[in-house]
Structures are given as C-alpha cells and as structure tokens.
Protein backbone atom coordinates (compact mmCIF):
# COMPACT_ATOMS: atom_id res chain seq x y z
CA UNK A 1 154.67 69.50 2.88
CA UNK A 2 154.29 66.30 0.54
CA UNK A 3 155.54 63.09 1.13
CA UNK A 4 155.60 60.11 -1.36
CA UNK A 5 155.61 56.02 -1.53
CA UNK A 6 159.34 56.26 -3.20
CA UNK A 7 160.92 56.90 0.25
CA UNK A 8 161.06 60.90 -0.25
CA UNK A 9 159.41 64.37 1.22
CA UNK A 10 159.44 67.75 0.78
CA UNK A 11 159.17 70.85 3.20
CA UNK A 12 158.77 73.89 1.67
CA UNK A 13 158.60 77.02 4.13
CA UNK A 14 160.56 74.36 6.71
CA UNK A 15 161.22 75.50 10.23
CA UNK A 16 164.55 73.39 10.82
CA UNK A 17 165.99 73.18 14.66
CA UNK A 18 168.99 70.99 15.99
CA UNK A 19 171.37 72.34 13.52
CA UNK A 20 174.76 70.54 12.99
CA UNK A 21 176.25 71.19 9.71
CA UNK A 22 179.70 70.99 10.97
CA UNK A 23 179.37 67.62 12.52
CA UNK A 24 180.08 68.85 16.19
CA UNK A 25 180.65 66.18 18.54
CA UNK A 26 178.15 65.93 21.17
CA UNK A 27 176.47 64.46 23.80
CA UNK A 28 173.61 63.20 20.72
CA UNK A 29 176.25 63.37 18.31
CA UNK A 30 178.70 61.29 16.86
CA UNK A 31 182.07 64.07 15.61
CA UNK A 32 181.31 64.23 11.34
CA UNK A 33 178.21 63.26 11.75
CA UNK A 34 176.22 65.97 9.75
CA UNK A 35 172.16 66.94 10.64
CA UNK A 36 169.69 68.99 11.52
CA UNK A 37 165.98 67.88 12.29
CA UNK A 38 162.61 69.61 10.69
CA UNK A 39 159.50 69.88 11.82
CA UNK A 40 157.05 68.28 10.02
CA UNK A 41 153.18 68.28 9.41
CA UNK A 42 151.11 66.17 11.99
CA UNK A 43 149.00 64.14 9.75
CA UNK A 44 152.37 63.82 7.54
CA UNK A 45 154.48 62.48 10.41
CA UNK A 46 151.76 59.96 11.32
CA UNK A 47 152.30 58.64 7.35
CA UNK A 48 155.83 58.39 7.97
CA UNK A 49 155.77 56.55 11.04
CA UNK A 50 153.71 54.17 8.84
CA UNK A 51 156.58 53.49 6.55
CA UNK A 52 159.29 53.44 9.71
CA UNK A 53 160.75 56.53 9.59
CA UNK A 54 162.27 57.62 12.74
CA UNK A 55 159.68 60.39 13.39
CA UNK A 56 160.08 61.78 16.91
CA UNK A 57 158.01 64.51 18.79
CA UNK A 58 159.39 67.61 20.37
CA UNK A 59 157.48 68.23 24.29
CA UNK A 60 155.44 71.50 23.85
CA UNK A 61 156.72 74.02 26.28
CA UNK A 62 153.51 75.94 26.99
CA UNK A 63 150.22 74.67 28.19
CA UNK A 64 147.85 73.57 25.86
CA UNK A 65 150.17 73.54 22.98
CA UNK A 66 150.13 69.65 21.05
CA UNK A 67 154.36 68.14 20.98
CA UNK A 68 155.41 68.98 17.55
CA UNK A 69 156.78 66.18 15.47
CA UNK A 70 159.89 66.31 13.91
CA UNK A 71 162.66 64.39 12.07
CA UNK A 72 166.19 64.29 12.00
CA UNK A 73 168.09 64.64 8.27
CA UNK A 74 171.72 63.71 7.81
CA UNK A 75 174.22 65.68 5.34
CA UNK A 76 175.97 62.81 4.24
CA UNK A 77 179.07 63.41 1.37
CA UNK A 78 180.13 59.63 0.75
CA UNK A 79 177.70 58.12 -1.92
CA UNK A 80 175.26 60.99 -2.95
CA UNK A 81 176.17 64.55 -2.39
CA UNK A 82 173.11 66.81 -1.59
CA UNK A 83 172.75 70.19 -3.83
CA UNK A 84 172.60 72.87 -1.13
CA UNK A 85 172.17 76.59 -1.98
CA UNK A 86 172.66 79.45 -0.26
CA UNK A 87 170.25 82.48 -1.40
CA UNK A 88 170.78 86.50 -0.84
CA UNK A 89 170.10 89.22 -2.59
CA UNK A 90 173.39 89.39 -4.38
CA UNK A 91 172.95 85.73 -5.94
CA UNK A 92 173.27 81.82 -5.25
CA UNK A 93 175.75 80.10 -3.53
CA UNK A 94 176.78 76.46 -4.13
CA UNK A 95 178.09 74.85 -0.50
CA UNK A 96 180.07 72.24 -0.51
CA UNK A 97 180.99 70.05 2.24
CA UNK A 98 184.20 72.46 3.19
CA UNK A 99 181.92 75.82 3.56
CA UNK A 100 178.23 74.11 4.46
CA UNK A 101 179.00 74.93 8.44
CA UNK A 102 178.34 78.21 7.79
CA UNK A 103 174.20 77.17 7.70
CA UNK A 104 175.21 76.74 11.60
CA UNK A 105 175.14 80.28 12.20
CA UNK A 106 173.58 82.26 9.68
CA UNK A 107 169.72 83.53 10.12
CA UNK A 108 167.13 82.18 7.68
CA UNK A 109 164.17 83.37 6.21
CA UNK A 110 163.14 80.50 4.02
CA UNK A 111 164.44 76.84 4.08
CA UNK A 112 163.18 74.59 1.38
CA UNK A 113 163.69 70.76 0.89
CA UNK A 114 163.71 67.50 -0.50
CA UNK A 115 164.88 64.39 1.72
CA UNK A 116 165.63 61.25 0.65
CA UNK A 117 165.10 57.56 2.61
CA UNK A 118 167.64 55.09 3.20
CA UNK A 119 165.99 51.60 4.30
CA UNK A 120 167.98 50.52 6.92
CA UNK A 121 169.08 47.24 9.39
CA UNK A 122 171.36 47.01 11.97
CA UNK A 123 171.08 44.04 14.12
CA UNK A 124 167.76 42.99 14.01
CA UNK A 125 165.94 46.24 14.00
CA UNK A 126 165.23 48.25 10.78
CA UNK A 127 164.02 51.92 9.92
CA UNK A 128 164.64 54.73 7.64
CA UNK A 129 167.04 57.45 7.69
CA UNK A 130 166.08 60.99 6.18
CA UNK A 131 169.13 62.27 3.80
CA UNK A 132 168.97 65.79 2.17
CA UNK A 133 168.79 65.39 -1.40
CA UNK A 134 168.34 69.42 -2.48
CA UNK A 135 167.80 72.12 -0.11
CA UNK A 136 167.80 75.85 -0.77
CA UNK A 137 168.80 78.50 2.32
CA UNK A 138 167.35 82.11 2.14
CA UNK A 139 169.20 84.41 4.38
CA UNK A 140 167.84 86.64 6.78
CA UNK A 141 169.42 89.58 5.26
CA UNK A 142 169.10 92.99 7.32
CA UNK A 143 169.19 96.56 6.35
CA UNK A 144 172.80 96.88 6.03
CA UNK A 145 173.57 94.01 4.44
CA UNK A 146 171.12 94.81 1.72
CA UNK A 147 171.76 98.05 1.29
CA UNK A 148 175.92 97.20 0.43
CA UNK A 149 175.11 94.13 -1.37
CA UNK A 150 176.12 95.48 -4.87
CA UNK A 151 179.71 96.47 -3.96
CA UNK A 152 182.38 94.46 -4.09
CA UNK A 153 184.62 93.20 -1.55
CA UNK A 154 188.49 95.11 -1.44
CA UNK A 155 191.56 92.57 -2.58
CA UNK A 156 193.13 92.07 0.60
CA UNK A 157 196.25 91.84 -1.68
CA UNK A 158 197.16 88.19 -1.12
C-alpha cells in the first residue's frame, strides 16, 4: 500500500468490507450514498490520521488479534467519475454507475485501487473524504464458470 502528500493512496491486493455500491439506505447510510471501506496498513493508517483522514479501526474479534484499521471510500458520479473495471477470464468490463451494484454481490479475488482526498469543512470541523479514483475487480471465477467462458450467450430474441 502507498500513500502520498497529494491527498491520494493506493491498495493493491485490498481486502474491502462494508460494501455498498448500490447506495442502500441504512442505519449508517444515507439512500445514494455509494461506499465501501478498506483495510489499510497500520503504519499507513497512522500517516493518514496525520493528514485528517477519517481512519477508523475495526474491534478484533479473537483474542490477541490488534483492531484493524480501515477507511471508508465513497463512489461518487457528480464531479469526477471513478474508472472501475470488472476482470474475468473472458475480458474487462467498464461499470458505470447503472451496473456498478453488481460489485455488491459478486466474489473477488483481487481488488486494486487508487483513492482520491477531498479536504473538507462542515461547520467548524474539517477532514478528508477518500473517493475512488480507479479501481480494478477480479472475480472469483469457479470451475464452471471458467470452463463455459468462451461461448456465447443465446439471443433471447428480443
């Protein structure tokens, strides 16, 4: 994982949790509100907290394990539209802010990224907010999947 002065990092190899591509409304999220939160590297996240990024930790479940320190990254569409790419063994896939739900519920074997800072204040208190700038999905692709890969899907006739 690197991280840099100009208000970006990347995670290569990132284990991402917390994921809502669709903007779900729930009881931590606002409806259309686009994230997901990564895990990031201990000494990395201290750096970060540094520079006010809203860093938080995740409470280890098992004894003697450390809390794991993560942020949260937004999928925002309004000013800067992220490149996001989906990656199987028949190709790449471009999403798009109609189809990028579908990261919801897929299985991934490799998440790579890039996130971007936005300096922010809102009465009085100030931070910044992780955006995803490029990110490239790897599916978990099984046996099956794999093995039909190369044939094409029937017209439906519509």
């Amino acid at each position: 994982m690197a991280y840099s002065e100009a208000k970006t990092f990347m995670v290569e190899n990132a284990d991402i949790i917390f994921r809502n591509f669709e903007g779900r409304e729930g009881p931590m999220n606002t409806k259309g509100q686009r994230n997901f939160c990564v895990f990031l590297d201990p000494e990395v996240a201290l750096e970060m907290i540094e520079d006010d990024w809203n860093v938080k930790y995740l409470t280890a479940r098992e004894e003697g394990e450390e809390d794991r320190p993560y942020i949260q990254v937004s999928v925002g569409y309004k000013t800067r539209p992220p490149r996001i790419v989906l990656i199987s063994s028949t190709g790449r896939t471009h999403l798009t802010e109609e189809n990028v739900e579908i990261l919801d519920v897929v299985d991934t074997s490799m998440v790579d990224l890039i996130a971007r800072g936005y300096d922010w204040t809102v009465n009085g208190k100030s931070g910044t907010k992780a955006y995803v700038q490029s990110m490239f999905v790897t599916l978990e692709e099984d046996a099956l999947e794999r093995k039909y890969a190369v044939i094409e899907e029937a017209d439906d006739g519509e």
